[in-house]
Every structure is written in C-alpha cells, then in structure tokens.
N, C-alpha and C. Protein backbone atom coordinates (compact mmCIF):
# COMPACT_ATOMS: atom_id res chain seq x y z
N UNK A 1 -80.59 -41.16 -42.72
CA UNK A 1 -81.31 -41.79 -41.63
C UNK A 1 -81.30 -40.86 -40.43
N UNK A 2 -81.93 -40.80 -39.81
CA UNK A 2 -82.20 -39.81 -38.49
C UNK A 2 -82.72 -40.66 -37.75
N UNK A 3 -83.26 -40.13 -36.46
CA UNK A 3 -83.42 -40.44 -34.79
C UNK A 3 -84.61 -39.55 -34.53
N UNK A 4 -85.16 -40.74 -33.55
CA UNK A 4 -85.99 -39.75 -32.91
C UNK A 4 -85.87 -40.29 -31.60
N UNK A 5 -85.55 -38.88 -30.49
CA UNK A 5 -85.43 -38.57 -29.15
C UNK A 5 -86.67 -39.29 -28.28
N UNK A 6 -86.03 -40.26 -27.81
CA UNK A 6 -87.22 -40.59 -27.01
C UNK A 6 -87.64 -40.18 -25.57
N UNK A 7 -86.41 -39.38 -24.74
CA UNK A 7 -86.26 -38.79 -23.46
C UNK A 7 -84.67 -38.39 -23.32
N UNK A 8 -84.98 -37.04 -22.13
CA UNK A 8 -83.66 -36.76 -22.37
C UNK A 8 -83.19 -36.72 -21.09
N UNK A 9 -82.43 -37.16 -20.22
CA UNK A 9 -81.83 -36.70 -19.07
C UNK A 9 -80.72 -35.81 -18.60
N UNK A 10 -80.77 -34.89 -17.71
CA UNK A 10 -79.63 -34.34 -17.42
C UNK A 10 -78.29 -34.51 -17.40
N UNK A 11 -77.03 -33.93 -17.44
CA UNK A 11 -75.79 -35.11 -16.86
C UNK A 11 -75.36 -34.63 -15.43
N UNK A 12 -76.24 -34.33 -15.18
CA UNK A 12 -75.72 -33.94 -13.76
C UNK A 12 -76.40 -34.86 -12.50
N UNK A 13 -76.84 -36.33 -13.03
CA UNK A 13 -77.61 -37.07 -12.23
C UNK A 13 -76.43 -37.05 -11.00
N UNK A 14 -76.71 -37.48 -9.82
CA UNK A 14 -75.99 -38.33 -8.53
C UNK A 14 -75.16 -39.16 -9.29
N UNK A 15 -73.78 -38.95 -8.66
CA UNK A 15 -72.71 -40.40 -9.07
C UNK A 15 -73.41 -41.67 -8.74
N UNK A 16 -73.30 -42.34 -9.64
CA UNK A 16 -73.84 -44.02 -9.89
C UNK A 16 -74.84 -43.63 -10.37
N UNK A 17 -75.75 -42.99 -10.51
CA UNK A 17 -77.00 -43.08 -11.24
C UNK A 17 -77.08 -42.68 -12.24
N UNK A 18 -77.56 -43.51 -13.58
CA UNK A 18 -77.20 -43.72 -15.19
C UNK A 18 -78.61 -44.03 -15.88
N UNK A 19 -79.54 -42.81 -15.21
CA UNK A 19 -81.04 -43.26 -15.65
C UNK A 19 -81.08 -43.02 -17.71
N UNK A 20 -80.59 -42.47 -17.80
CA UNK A 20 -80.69 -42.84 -19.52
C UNK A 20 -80.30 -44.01 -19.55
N UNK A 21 -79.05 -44.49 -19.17
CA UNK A 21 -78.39 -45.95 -19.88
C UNK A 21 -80.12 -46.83 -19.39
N UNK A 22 -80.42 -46.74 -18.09
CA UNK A 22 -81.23 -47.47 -17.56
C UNK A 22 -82.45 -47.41 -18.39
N UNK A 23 -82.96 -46.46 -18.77
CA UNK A 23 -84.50 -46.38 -19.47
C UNK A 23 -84.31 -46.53 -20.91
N UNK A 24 -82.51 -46.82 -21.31
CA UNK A 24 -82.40 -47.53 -22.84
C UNK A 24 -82.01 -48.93 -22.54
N UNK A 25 -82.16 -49.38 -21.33
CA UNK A 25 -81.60 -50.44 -21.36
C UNK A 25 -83.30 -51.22 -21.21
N UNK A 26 -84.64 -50.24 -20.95
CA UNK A 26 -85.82 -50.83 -20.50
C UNK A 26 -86.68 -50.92 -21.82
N UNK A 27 -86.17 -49.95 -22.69
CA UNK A 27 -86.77 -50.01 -24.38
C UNK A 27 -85.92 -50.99 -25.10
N UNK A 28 -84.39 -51.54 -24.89
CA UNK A 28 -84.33 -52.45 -25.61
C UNK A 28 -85.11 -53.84 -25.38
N UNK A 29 -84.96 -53.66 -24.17
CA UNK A 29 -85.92 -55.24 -23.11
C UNK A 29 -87.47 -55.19 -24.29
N UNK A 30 -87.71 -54.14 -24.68
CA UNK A 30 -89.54 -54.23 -24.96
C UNK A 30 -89.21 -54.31 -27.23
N UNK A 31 -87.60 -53.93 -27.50
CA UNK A 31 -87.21 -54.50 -28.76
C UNK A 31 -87.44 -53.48 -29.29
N UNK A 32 -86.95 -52.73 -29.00
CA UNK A 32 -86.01 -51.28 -29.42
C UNK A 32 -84.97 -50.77 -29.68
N UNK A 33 -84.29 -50.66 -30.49
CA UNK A 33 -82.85 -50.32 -31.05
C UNK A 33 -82.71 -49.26 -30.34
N UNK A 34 -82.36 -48.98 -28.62
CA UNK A 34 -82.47 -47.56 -28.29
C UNK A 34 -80.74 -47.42 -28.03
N UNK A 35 -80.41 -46.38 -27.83
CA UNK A 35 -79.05 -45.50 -27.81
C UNK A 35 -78.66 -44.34 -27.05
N UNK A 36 -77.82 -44.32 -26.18
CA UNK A 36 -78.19 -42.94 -25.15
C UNK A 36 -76.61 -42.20 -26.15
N UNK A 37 -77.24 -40.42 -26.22
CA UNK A 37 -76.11 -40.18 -26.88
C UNK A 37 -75.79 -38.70 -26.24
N UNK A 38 -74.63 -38.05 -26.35
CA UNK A 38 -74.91 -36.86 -25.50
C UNK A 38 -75.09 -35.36 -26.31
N UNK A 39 -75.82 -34.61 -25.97
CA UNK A 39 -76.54 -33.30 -26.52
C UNK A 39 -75.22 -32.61 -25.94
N UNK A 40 -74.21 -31.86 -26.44
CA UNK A 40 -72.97 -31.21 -26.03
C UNK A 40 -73.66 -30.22 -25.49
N UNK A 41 -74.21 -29.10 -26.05
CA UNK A 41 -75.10 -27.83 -26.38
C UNK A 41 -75.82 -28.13 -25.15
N UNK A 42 -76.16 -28.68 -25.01
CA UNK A 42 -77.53 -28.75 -23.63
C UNK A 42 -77.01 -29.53 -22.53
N UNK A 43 -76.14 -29.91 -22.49
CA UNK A 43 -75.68 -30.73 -21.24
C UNK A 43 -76.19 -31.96 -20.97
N UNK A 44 -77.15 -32.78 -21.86
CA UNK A 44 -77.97 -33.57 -21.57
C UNK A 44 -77.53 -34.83 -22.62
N UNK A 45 -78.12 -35.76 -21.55
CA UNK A 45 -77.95 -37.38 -22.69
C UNK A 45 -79.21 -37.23 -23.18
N UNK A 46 -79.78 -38.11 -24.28
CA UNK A 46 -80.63 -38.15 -25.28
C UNK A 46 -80.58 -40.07 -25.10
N UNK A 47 -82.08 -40.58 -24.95
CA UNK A 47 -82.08 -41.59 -25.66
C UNK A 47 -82.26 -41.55 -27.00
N UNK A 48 -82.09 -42.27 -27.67
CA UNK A 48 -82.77 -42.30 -29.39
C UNK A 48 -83.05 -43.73 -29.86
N UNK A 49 -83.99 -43.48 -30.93
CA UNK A 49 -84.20 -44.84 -31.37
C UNK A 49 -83.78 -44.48 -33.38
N UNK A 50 -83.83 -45.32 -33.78
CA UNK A 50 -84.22 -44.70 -35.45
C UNK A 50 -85.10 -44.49 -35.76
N UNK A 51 -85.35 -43.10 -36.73
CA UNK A 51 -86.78 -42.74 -36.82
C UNK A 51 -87.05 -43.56 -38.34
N UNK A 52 -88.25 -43.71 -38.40
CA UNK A 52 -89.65 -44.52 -39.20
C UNK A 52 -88.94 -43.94 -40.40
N UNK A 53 -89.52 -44.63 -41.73
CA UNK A 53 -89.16 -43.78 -42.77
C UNK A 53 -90.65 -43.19 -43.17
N UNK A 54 -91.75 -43.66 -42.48
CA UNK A 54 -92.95 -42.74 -42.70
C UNK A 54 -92.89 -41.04 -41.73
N UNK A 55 -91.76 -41.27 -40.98
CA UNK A 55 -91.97 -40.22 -40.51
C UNK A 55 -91.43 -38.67 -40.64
C-alpha cells in the first residue's frame, strides 16, 4: 500500500503554527484519511492520504 503526498510544509513554520496538522485536519473534515508525516531528508512534513489502487 503506498501514499500519495498531498502538500508538503516546511518545519521551520513560527512556534504555534502547525499548518500541515491544520490542512490535514481540513481534508479529514471533507472525508479523507489524511496524515501529516515527516520527510527526515528534506526537513519537511508531508500530508498523505492512501493512494487509489488504480493508481
């Protein structure tokens, strides 16, 4: 099973601000299995969802 990246944010946002958690917390609202996870290699969070099996 795999993922597909739906946006990625920096981790270097401003303290308190958690715009991945926030824009996975706005795809589950719309019924999305979304997931923020972190890219070590790139410094960056990743939302993800599960990818399709057509895809």
């Amino acid at each position: 099973m795999g993922a597909k990246v739906m946006e990625r944010f920096p981790a270097g946002a401003p303290r308190g601000s958690w715009p991945a958690e926030e824009y996975a917390a706005r795809l589950r609202a719309e019924g999305q299995p979304a997931t923020v996870v972190m890219d070590l290699k790139a410094d960056d969070f990743l939302v993800v969802v599960p990818a399709c099996e057509e895809e």
